[in-house]
Protein backbone atom coordinates (compact mmCIF):
# COMPACT_ATOMS: atom_id res chain seq x y z
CA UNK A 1 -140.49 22.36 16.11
CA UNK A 2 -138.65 22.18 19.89
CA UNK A 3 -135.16 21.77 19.40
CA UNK A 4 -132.79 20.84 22.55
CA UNK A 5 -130.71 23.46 24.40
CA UNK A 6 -127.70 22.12 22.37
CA UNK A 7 -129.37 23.23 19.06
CA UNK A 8 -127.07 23.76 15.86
CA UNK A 9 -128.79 24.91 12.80
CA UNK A 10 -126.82 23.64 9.94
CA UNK A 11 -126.23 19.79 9.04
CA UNK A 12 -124.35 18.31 6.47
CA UNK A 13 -126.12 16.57 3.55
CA UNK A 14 -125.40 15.61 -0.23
CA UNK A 15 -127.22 17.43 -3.03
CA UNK A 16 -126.71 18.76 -6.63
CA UNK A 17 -126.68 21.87 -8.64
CA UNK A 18 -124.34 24.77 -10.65
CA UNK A 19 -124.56 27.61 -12.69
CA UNK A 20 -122.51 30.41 -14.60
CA UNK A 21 -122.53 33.92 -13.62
CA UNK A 22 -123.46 36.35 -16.04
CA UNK A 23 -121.83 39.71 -17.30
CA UNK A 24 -124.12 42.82 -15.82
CA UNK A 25 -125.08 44.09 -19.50
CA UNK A 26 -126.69 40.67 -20.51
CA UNK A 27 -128.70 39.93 -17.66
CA UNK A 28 -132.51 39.99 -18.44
CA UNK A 29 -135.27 42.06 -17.78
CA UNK A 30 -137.42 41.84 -14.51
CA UNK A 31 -140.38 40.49 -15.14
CA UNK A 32 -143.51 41.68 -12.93
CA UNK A 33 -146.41 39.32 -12.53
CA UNK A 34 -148.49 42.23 -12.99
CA UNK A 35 -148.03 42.53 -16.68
CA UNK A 36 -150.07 40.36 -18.83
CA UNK A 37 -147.36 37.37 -20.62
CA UNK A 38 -145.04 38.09 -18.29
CA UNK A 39 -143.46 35.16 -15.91
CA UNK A 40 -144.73 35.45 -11.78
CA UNK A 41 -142.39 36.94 -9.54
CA UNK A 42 -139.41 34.49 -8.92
CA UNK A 43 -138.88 34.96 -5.10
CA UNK A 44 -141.92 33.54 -4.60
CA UNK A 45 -142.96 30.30 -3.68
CA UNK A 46 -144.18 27.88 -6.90
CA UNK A 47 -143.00 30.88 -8.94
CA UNK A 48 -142.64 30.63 -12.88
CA UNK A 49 -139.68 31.83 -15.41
CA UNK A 50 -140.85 30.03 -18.22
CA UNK A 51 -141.11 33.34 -20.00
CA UNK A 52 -137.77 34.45 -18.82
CA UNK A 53 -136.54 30.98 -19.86
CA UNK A 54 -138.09 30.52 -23.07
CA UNK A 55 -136.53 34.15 -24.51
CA UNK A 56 -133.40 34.26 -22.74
CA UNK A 57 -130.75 31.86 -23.58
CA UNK A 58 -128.74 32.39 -20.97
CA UNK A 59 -131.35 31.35 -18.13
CA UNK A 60 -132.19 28.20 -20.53
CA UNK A 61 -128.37 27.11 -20.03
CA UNK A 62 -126.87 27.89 -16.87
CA UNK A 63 -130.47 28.72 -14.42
CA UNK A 64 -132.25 25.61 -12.52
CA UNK A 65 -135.49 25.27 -14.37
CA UNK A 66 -138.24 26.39 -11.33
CA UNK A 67 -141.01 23.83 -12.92
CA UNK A 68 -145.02 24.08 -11.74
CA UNK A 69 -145.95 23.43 -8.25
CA UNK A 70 -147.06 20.01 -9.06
CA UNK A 71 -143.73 18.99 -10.90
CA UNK A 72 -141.38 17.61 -7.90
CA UNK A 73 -137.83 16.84 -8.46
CA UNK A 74 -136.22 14.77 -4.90
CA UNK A 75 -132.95 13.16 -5.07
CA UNK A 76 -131.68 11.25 -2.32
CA UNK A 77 -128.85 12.96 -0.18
CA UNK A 78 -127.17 9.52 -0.08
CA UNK A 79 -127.28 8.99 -3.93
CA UNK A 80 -125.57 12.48 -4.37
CA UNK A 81 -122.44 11.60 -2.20
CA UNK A 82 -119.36 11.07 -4.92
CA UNK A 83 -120.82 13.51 -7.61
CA UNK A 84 -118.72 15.86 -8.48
CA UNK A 85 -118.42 19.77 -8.39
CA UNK A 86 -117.36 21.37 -11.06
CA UNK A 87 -116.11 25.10 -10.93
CA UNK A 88 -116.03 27.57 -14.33
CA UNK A 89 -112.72 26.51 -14.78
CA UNK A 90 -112.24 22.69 -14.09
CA UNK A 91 -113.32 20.26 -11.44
CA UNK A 92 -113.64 21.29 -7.67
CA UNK A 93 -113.97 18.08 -6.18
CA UNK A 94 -116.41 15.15 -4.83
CA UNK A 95 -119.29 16.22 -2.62
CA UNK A 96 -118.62 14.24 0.80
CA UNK A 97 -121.90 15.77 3.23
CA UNK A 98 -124.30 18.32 3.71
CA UNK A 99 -124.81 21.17 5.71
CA UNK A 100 -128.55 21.79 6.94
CA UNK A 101 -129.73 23.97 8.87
CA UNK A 102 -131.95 22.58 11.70
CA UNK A 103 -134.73 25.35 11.93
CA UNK A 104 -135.83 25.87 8.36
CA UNK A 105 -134.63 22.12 7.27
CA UNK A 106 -132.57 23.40 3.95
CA UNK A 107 -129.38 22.07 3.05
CA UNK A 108 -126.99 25.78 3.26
CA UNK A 109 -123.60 23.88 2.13
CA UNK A 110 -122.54 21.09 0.03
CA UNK A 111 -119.18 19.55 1.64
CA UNK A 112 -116.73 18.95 -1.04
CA UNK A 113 -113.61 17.17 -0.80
CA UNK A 114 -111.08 18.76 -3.57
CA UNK A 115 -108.80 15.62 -3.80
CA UNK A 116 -104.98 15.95 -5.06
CA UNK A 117 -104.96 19.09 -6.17
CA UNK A 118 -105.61 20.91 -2.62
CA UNK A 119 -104.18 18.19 -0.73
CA UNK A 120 -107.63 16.96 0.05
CA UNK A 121 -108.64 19.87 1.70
CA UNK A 122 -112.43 19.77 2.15
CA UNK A 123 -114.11 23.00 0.99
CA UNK A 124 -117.93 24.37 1.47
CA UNK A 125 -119.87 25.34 -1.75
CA UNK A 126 -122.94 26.85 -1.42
CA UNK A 127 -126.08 26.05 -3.75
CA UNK A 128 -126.32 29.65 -4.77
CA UNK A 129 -123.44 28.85 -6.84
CA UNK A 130 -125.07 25.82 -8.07
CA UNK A 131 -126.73 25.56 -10.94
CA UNK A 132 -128.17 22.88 -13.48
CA UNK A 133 -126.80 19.44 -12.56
CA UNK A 134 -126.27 16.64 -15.41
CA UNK A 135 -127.46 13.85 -13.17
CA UNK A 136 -126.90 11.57 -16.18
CA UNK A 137 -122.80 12.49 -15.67
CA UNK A 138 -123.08 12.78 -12.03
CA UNK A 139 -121.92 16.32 -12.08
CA UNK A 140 -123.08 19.90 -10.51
CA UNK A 141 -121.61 23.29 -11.90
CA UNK A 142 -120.75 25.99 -9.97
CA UNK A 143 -120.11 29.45 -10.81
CA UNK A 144 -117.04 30.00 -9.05
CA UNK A 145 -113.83 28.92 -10.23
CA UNK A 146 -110.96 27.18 -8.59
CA UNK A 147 -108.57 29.91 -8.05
CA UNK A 148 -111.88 31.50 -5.72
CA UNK A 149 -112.43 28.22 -4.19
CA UNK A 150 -108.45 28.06 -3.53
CA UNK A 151 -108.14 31.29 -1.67
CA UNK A 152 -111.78 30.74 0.01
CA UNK A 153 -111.56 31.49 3.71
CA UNK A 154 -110.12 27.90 5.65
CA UNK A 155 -113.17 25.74 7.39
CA UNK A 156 -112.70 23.40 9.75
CA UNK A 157 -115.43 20.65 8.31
CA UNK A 158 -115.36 18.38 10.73
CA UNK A 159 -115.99 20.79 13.55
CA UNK A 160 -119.04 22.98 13.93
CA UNK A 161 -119.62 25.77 11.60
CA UNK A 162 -120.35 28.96 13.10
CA UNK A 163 -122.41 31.91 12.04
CA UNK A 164 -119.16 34.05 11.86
CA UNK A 165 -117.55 31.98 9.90
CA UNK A 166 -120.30 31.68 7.67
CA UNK A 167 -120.09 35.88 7.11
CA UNK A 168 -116.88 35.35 6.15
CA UNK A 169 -117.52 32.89 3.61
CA UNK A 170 -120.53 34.77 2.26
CA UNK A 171 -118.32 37.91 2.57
CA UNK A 172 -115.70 36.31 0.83
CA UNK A 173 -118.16 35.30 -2.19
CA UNK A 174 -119.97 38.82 -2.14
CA UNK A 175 -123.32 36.71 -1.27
CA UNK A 176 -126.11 37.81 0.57
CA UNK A 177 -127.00 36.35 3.96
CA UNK A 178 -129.53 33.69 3.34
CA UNK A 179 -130.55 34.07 7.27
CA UNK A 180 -133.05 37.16 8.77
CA UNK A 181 -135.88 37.04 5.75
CA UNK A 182 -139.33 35.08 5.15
CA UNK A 183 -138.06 32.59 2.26
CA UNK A 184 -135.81 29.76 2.78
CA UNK A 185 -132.84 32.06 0.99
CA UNK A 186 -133.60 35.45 2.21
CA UNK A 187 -136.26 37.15 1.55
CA UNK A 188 -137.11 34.48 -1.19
CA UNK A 189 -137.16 30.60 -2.20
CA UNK A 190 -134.64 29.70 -4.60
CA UNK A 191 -130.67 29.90 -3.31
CA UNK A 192 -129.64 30.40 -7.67
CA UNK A 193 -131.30 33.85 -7.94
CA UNK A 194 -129.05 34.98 -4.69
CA UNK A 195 -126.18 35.36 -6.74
CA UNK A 196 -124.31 38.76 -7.11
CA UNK A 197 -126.08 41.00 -9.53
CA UNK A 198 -129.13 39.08 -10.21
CA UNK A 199 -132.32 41.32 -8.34
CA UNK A 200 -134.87 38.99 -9.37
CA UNK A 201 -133.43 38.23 -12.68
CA UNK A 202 -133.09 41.67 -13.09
CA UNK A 203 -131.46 45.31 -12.96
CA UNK A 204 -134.56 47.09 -11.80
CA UNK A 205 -135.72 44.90 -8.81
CA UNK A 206 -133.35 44.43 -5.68
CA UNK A 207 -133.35 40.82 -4.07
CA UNK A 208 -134.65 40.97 -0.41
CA UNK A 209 -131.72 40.42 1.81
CA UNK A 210 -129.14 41.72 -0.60
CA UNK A 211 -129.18 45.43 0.12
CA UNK A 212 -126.52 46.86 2.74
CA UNK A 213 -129.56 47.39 5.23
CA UNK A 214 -130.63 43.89 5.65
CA UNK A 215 -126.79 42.72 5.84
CA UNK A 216 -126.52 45.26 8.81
CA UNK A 217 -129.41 43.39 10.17
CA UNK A 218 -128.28 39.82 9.30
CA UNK A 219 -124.56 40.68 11.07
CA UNK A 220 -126.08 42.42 14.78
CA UNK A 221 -128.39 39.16 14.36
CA UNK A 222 -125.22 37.11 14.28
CA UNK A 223 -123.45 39.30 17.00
CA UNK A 224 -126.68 38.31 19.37
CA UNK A 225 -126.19 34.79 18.90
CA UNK A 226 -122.13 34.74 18.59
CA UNK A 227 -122.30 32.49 22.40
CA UNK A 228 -124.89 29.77 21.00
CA UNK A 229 -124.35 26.48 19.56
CA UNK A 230 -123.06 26.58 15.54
CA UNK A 231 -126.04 26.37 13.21
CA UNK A 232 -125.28 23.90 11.00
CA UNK A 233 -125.24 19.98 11.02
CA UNK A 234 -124.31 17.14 9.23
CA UNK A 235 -126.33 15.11 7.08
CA UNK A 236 -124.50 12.10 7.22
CA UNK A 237 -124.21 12.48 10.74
CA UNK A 238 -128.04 12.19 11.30
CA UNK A 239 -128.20 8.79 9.37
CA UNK A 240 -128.68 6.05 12.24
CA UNK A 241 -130.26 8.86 14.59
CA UNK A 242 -133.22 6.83 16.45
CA UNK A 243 -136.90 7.80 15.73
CA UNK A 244 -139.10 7.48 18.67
CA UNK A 245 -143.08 7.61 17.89
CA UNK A 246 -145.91 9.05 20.61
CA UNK A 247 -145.79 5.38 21.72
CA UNK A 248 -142.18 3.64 21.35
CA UNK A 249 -139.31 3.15 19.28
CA UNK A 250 -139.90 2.44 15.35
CA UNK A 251 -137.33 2.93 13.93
CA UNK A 252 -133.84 5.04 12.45
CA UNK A 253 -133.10 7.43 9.88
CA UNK A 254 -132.06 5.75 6.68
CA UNK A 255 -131.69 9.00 4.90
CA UNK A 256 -133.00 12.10 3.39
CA UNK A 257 -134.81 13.34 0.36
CA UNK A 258 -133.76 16.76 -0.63
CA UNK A 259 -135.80 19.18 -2.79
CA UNK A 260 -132.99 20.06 -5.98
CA UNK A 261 -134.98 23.20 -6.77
CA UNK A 262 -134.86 24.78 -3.08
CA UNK A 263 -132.75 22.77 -1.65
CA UNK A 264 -135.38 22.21 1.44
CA UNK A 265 -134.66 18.94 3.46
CA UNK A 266 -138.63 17.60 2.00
CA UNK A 267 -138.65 14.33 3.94
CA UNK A 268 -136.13 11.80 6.45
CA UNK A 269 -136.60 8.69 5.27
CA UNK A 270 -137.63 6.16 8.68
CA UNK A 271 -136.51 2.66 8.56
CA UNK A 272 -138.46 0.13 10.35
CA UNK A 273 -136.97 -2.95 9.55
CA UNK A 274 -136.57 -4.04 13.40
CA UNK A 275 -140.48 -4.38 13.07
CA UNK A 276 -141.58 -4.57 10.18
CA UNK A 277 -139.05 -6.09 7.58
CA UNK A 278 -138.27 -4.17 4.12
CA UNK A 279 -140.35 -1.66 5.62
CA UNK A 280 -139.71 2.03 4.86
CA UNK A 281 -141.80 5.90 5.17
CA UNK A 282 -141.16 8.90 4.75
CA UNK A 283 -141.61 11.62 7.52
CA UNK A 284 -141.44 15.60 6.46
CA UNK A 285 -139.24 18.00 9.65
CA UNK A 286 -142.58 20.06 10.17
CA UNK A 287 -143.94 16.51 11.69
CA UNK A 288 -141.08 16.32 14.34
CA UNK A 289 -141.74 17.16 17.97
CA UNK A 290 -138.43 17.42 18.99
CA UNK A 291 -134.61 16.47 18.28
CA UNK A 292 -132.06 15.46 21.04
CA UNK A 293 -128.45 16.08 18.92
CA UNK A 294 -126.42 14.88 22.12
CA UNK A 295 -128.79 12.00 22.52
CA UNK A 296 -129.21 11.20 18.54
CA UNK A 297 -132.76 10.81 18.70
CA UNK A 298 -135.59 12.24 16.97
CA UNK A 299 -139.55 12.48 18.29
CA UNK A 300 -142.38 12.81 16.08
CA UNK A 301 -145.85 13.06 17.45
CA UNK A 302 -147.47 10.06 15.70
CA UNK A 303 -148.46 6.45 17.09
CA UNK A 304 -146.46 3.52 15.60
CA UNK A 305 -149.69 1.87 13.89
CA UNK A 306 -150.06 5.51 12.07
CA UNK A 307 -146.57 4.90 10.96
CA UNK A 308 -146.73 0.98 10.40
CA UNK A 309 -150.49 2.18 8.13
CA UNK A 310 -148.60 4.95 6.10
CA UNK A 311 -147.88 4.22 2.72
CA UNK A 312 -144.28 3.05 2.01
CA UNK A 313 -141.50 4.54 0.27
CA UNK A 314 -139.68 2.63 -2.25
CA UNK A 315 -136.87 4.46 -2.93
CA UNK A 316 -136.49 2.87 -6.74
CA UNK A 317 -139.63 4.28 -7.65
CA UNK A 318 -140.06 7.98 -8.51
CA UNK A 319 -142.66 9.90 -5.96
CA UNK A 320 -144.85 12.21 -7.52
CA UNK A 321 -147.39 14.07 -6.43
CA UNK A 322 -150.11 11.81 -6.01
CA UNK A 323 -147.58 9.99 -3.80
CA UNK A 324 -147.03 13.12 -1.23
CA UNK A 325 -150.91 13.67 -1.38
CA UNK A 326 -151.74 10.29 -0.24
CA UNK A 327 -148.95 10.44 2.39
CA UNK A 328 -150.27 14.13 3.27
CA UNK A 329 -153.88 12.97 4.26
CA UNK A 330 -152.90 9.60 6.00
CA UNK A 331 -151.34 11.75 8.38
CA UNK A 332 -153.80 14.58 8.35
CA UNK A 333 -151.10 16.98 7.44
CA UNK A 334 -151.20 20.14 5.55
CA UNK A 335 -149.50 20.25 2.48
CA UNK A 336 -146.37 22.62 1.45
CA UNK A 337 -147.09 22.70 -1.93
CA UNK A 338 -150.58 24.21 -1.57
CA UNK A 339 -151.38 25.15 1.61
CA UNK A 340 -154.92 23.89 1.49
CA UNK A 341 -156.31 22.44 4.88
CA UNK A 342 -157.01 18.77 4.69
CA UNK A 343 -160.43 17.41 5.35
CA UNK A 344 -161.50 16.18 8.65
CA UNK A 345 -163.17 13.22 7.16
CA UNK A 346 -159.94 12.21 4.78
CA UNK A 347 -157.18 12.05 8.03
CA UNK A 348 -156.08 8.28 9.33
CA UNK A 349 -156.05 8.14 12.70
CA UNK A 350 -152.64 9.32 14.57
């Protein structure tokens, strides 16, 4: 995807998650895919701890449950503004935004404002603190308590976050860079099993992007782009952002669907209603030709009747995965949950 000249990587948006660290002697054993019984390698994407999880009670209570490939959890960014965030030791705060980053699409920071007891200082948490969120209670644990989230390193929210001052929180936090490896966090999927001792839920394996080697990497990375734009934007910020089709107008952003397992930014949702009334799709980033953040406008590379024949999203009904495949082959897209090619004779015309 072509970005503009003025390209930030990291947006605000609302999501949900939290999680409790763990003392070093009761973490559990690696499991290797290789051995028969044993759960698939969890840096991997679509990979499996339901071994891990079904003999280890701390995982059960405190991990996010990675389900199969064709289980899909997506809560709406909008829906998860007001939750709140609640540290090992009391409550944090409200989650105001999101911060996404505008290359891989994945929400890096939830935006949390800590109310009367920091003066209403607003304060980043990131999901690899996050763990299991009682959606029924509105409410996302964190493993960090507020006495860390007190003395946390002072950010500016509402000005643009830059990669130094993202070392400094993750330095701060002892977490590993999530930027300079082949996953969305590091060198794997899942932002959770980046926290500080876990090595792929265990002693014997190191995480990628955790040893001292790929931080040394990750900072003269930083020091090379230290004169660009910040990397991270807002999620609420992108809400009204005009969508322009191969052909015309068609629409704005209404809002965003956000993947509570990985965190990935899975879909924008595209209002129509100036043409088509009650009318709303879904469009994934990988479709978008281009994004103009001065301009506020977005450019995806398919014709307004392909968008106007897509199947619409009704955001009170849960999508599953028949939903995303039907969605998938109007457009003649490739999945991301499979990676299988679709047919020639199965895509709509675009």
């Amino acid at each position: 995807m072509k970005l503009n000249s003025k390209r930030s990587t990291l947006h605000r948006c609302v999501s949900t998650h939290g999680s409790v660290r763990r003392p070093q002697e009761e973490r559990p054993a690696y499991h290797d895919e290789s051995r028969p019984g044993d759960a698939r390698r969890a840096d991997t994407p679509g990979a499996y701890m339901f071994a891990s999880r079904q003999t280890d009670p701390y995982l059960r209570r405190n991990l996010i449950a990675i389900e199969p490939k064709d289980h899909i959890m997506l809560r709406s960014a909008k829906e998860m503004e007001g939750y709140a965030v609640g540290a090992t030791d009391g409550e944090i705060g409200h989650v105001k935004d999101f911060y996404f980053d505008d290359e891989a699409w994945v929400v890096r920071y939830l935006v949390v404002d800590t109310g009367g007891w920091l003066s209403s200082r607003k304060v980043l948490v990131s999901p690899i603190a996050v763990g299991t969120p009682n959606w029924e209670q509105k409410l996302l644990p964190a493993s960090i308590s507020r006495e860390q989230v007190r003395k946390s390193p002072d950010i500016d929210t509402d000005k643009p976050v830059s990669r130094q001052h993202e070392m400094a929180y993750s330095g701060y936090y002892n977490y590993p860079y999530y930027w300079g490896g082949a996953g969305y966090w590091g060198g794997g999927m899942y932002p959770n099993l980046m926290m500080p001792g876990y090595g792929g839920l265990g002693s014997s394996y190191s995480y990628p992007g955790s040893g001292e080697g790929q931080r040394e990497m990750a900072r003269r990375e930083s020091a090379r782009h230290e004169q660009e734009d910040p990397h991270l934007r807002s999620c609420n910020a992108v809400i009204g952002y005009h969508i322009h089709a191969s052909d015309g107008e068609i629409g704005h952003v209404a809002g965003m669907l956000i993947d509570e397992q990985t965190w990935a930014v899975r879909y924008l949702v595209l209002d129509t209603s100036n043409w088509w009334v009650g009318h709303q799709v879904l469009i994934a980033p990988q479709w978008i030709k281009s994004v103009n953040w001065s301009d506020e406008t977005v450019a995806i590379s398919m014709t307004r009747q392909a968008i106007k024949d897509a199947p619409a999203y009704d955001p009170q009904a849960a999508l599953n995965r028949e939903a995303e495949d039907r969605l998938y082959r109007h457009y003649g897209q490739t999945d991301y949950w499979s990676g299988h090619p679709v047919r020639e004779e199965e895509i709509s015309r675009i």
